[in-house]
Protein backbone atom coordinates (compact mmCIF):
# COMPACT_ATOMS: atom_id res chain seq x y z
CA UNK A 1 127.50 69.45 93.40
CA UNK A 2 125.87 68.32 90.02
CA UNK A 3 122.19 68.85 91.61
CA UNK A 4 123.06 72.57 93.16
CA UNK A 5 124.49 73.57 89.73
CA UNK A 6 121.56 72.22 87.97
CA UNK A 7 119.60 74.33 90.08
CA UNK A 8 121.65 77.16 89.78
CA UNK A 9 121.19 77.02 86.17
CA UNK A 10 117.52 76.59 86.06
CA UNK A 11 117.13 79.47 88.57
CA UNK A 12 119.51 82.22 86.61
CA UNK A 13 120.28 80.70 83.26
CA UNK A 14 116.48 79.51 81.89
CA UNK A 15 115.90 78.99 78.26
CA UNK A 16 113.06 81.05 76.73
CA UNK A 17 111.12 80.12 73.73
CA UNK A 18 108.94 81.24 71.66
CA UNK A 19 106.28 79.29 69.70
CA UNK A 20 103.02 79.60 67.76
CA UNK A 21 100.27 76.68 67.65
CA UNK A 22 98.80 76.62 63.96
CA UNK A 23 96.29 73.88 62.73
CA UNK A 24 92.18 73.77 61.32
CA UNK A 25 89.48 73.70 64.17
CA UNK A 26 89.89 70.78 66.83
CA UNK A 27 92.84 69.42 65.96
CA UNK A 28 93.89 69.95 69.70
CA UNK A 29 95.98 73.20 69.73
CA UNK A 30 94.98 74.36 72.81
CA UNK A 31 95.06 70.65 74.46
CA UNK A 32 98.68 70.39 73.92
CA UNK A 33 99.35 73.80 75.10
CA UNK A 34 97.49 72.79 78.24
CA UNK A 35 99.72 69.74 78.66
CA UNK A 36 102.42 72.34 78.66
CA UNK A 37 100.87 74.49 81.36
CA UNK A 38 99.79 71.41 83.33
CA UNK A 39 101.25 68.34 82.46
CA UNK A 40 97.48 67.19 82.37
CA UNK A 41 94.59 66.59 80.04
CA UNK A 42 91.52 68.46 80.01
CA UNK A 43 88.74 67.51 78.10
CA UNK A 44 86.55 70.57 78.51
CA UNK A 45 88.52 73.00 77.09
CA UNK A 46 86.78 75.96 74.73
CA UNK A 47 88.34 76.06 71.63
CA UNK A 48 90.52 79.19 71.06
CA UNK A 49 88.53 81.84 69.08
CA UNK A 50 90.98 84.30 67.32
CA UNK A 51 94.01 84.11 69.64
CA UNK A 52 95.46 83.92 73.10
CA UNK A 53 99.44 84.66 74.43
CA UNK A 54 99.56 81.21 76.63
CA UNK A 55 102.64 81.04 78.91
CA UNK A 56 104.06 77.96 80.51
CA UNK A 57 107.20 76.84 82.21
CA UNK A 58 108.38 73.42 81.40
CA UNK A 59 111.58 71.45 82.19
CA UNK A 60 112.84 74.63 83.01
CA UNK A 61 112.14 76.43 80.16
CA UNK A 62 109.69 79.46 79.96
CA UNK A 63 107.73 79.39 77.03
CA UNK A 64 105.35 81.85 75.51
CA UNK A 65 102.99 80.50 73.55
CA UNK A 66 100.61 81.70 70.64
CA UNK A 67 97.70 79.67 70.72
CA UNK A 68 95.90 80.45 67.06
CA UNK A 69 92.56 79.99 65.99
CA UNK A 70 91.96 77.39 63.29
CA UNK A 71 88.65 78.79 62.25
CA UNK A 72 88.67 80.22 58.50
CA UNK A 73 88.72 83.68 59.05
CA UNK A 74 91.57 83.64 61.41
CA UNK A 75 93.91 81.64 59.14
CA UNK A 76 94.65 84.36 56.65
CA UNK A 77 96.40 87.13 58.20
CA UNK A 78 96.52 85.81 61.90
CA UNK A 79 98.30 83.18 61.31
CA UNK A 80 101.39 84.57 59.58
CA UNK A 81 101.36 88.01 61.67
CA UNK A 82 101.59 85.89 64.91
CA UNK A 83 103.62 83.43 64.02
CA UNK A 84 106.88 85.88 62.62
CA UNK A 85 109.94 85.64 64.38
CA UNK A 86 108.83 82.34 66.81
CA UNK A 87 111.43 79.76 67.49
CA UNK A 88 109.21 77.10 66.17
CA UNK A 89 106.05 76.44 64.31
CA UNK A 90 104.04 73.59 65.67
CA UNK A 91 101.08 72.31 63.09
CA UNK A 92 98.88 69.92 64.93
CA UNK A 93 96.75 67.75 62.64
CA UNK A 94 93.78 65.73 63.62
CA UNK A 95 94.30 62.53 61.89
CA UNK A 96 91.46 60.87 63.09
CA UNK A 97 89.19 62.84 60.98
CA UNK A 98 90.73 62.24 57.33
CA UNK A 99 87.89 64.29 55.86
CA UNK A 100 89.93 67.43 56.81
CA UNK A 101 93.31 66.05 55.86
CA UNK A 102 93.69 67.67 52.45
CA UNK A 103 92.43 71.49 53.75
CA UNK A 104 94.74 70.69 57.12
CA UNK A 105 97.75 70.40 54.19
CA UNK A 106 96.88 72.54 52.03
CA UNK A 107 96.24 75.30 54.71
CA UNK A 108 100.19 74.11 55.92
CA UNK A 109 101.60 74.92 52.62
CA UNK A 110 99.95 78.08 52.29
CA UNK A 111 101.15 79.22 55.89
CA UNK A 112 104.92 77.66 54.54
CA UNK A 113 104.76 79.87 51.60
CA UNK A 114 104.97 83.01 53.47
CA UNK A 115 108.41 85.00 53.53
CA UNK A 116 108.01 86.31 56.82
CA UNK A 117 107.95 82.55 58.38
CA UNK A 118 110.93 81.56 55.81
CA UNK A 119 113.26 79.28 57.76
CA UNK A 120 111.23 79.27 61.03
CA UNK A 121 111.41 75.46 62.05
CA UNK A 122 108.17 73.09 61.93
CA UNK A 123 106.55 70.76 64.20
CA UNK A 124 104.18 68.38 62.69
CA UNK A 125 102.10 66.60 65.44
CA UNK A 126 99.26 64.06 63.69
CA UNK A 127 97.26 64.07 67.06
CA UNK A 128 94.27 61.75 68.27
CA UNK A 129 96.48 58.56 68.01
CA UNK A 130 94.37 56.80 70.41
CA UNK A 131 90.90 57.57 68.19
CA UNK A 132 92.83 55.06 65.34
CA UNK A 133 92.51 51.20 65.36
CA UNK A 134 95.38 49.20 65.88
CA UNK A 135 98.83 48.91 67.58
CA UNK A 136 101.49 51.76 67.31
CA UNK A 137 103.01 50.35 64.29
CA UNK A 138 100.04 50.16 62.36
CA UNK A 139 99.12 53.98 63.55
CA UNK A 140 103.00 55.10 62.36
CA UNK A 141 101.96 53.50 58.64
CA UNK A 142 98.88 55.33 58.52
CA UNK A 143 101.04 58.79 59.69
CA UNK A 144 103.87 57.45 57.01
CA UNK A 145 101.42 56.78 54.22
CA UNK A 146 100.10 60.35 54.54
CA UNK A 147 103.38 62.08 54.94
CA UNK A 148 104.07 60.52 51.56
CA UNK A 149 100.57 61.38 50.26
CA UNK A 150 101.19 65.19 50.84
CA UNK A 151 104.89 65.34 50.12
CA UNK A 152 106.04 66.14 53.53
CA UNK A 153 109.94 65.63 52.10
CA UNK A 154 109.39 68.28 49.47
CA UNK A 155 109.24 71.48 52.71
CA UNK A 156 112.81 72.45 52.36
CA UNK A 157 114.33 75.06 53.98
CA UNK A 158 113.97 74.87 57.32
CA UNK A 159 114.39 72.67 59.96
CA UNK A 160 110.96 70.29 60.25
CA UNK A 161 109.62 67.02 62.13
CA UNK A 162 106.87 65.19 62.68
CA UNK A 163 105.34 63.05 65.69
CA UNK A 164 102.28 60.99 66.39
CA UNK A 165 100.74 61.94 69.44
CA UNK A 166 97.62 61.81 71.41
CA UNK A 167 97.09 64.82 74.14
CA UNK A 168 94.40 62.21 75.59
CA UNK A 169 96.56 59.77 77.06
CA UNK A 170 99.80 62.03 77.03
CA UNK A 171 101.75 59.72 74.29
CA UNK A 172 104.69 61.95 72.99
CA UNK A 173 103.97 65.12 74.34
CA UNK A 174 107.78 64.78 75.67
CA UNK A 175 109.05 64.28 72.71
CA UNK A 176 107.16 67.41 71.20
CA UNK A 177 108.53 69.51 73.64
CA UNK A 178 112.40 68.20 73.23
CA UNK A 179 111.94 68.58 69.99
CA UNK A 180 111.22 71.87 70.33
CA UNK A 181 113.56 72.72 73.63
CA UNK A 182 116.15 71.71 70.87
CA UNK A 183 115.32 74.06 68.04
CA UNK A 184 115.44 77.07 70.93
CA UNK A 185 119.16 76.01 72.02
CA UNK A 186 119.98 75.77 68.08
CA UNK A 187 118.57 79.59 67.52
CA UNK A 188 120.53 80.39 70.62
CA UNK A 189 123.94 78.82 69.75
């Protein structure tokens, strides 16, 4: 009985979300939103110039996606015109290039600032774990250390986390999604 009303659910009653992908050039947007199409890594992907409407369907939610370009010129208007009205903002952050850590936070707090995302709950994913030396603990200090760095406490306001991940070898992408599967059922309650 459990299993036919599970299906019954996922078949009539699916949750929908909404959700714009924000971050500078290469930081893996568009590899994580492949991992949501797929479940699968693709190392060949073009980067997303300007913007594309992604769609995917994941543990029975159907998700539309807007994958943004992190080029300059896109991050001004773009980014705060697509990402109005989402269910969650996801920020991915390449952390294994630390020469574009303070533009990747200060282009965060910029996109924060705006009224028309005011509230909107945010995803911080520090991706390219694997591309750092040492064991999982060591990787969290380095993601704690520059959480303190760039005041990551001080975004009030609005519902926020933050997860280490690598899209390579598929570490956390779970937990990205449940995080975000549970800021959709939160908007919806």
């Amino acid at each position: 009985m459990g299993n036919l009303f599970s299906w019954l659910q996922n078949a009539f009653w699916s949750t929908e979300m909404e959700i714009a992908i924000l971050g500078l050039q290469n930081a893996g947007k568009s590899s994580f939103v492949h991992i949501l199409q797929t479940g699968e890594f693709d190392d060949d992907l073009l980067p997303t110039i300007g913007f594309r409407l992604q769609k995917a369907k994941n543990s029975g939610v159907d998700i539309k996606i807007w994958d943004l370009g992190g080029q300059s010129q896109f991050r001004q208007g773009m980014w705060s015109r697509y990402s109005r009205d989402v269910d969650a903002v996801v920020y991915v952050i390449d952390v294994s290039d630390p020469e574009t850590l303070d533009l990747a936070f200060e282009e965060l707090f910029r996109v924060l600032g705006y009224q028309e995302l005011s509230g909107i709950p945010l995803l911080l994913l520090f991706n390219k774990m694997d591309a750092l030396p040492g064991s999982i603990e060591q990787k969290n200090e380095t993601v704690n250390t520059i959480l303190e760095q760039f005041k990551f406490d001080d975004i009030k306001e609005r519902e926020k986390g933050w997860l280490a991940i690598s899209c390579k070898e598929l570490f956390n992408v779970d937990k990205a999604l449940a995080w975000l599967i549970e800021q959709s059922k939160k908007k919806s309650d």
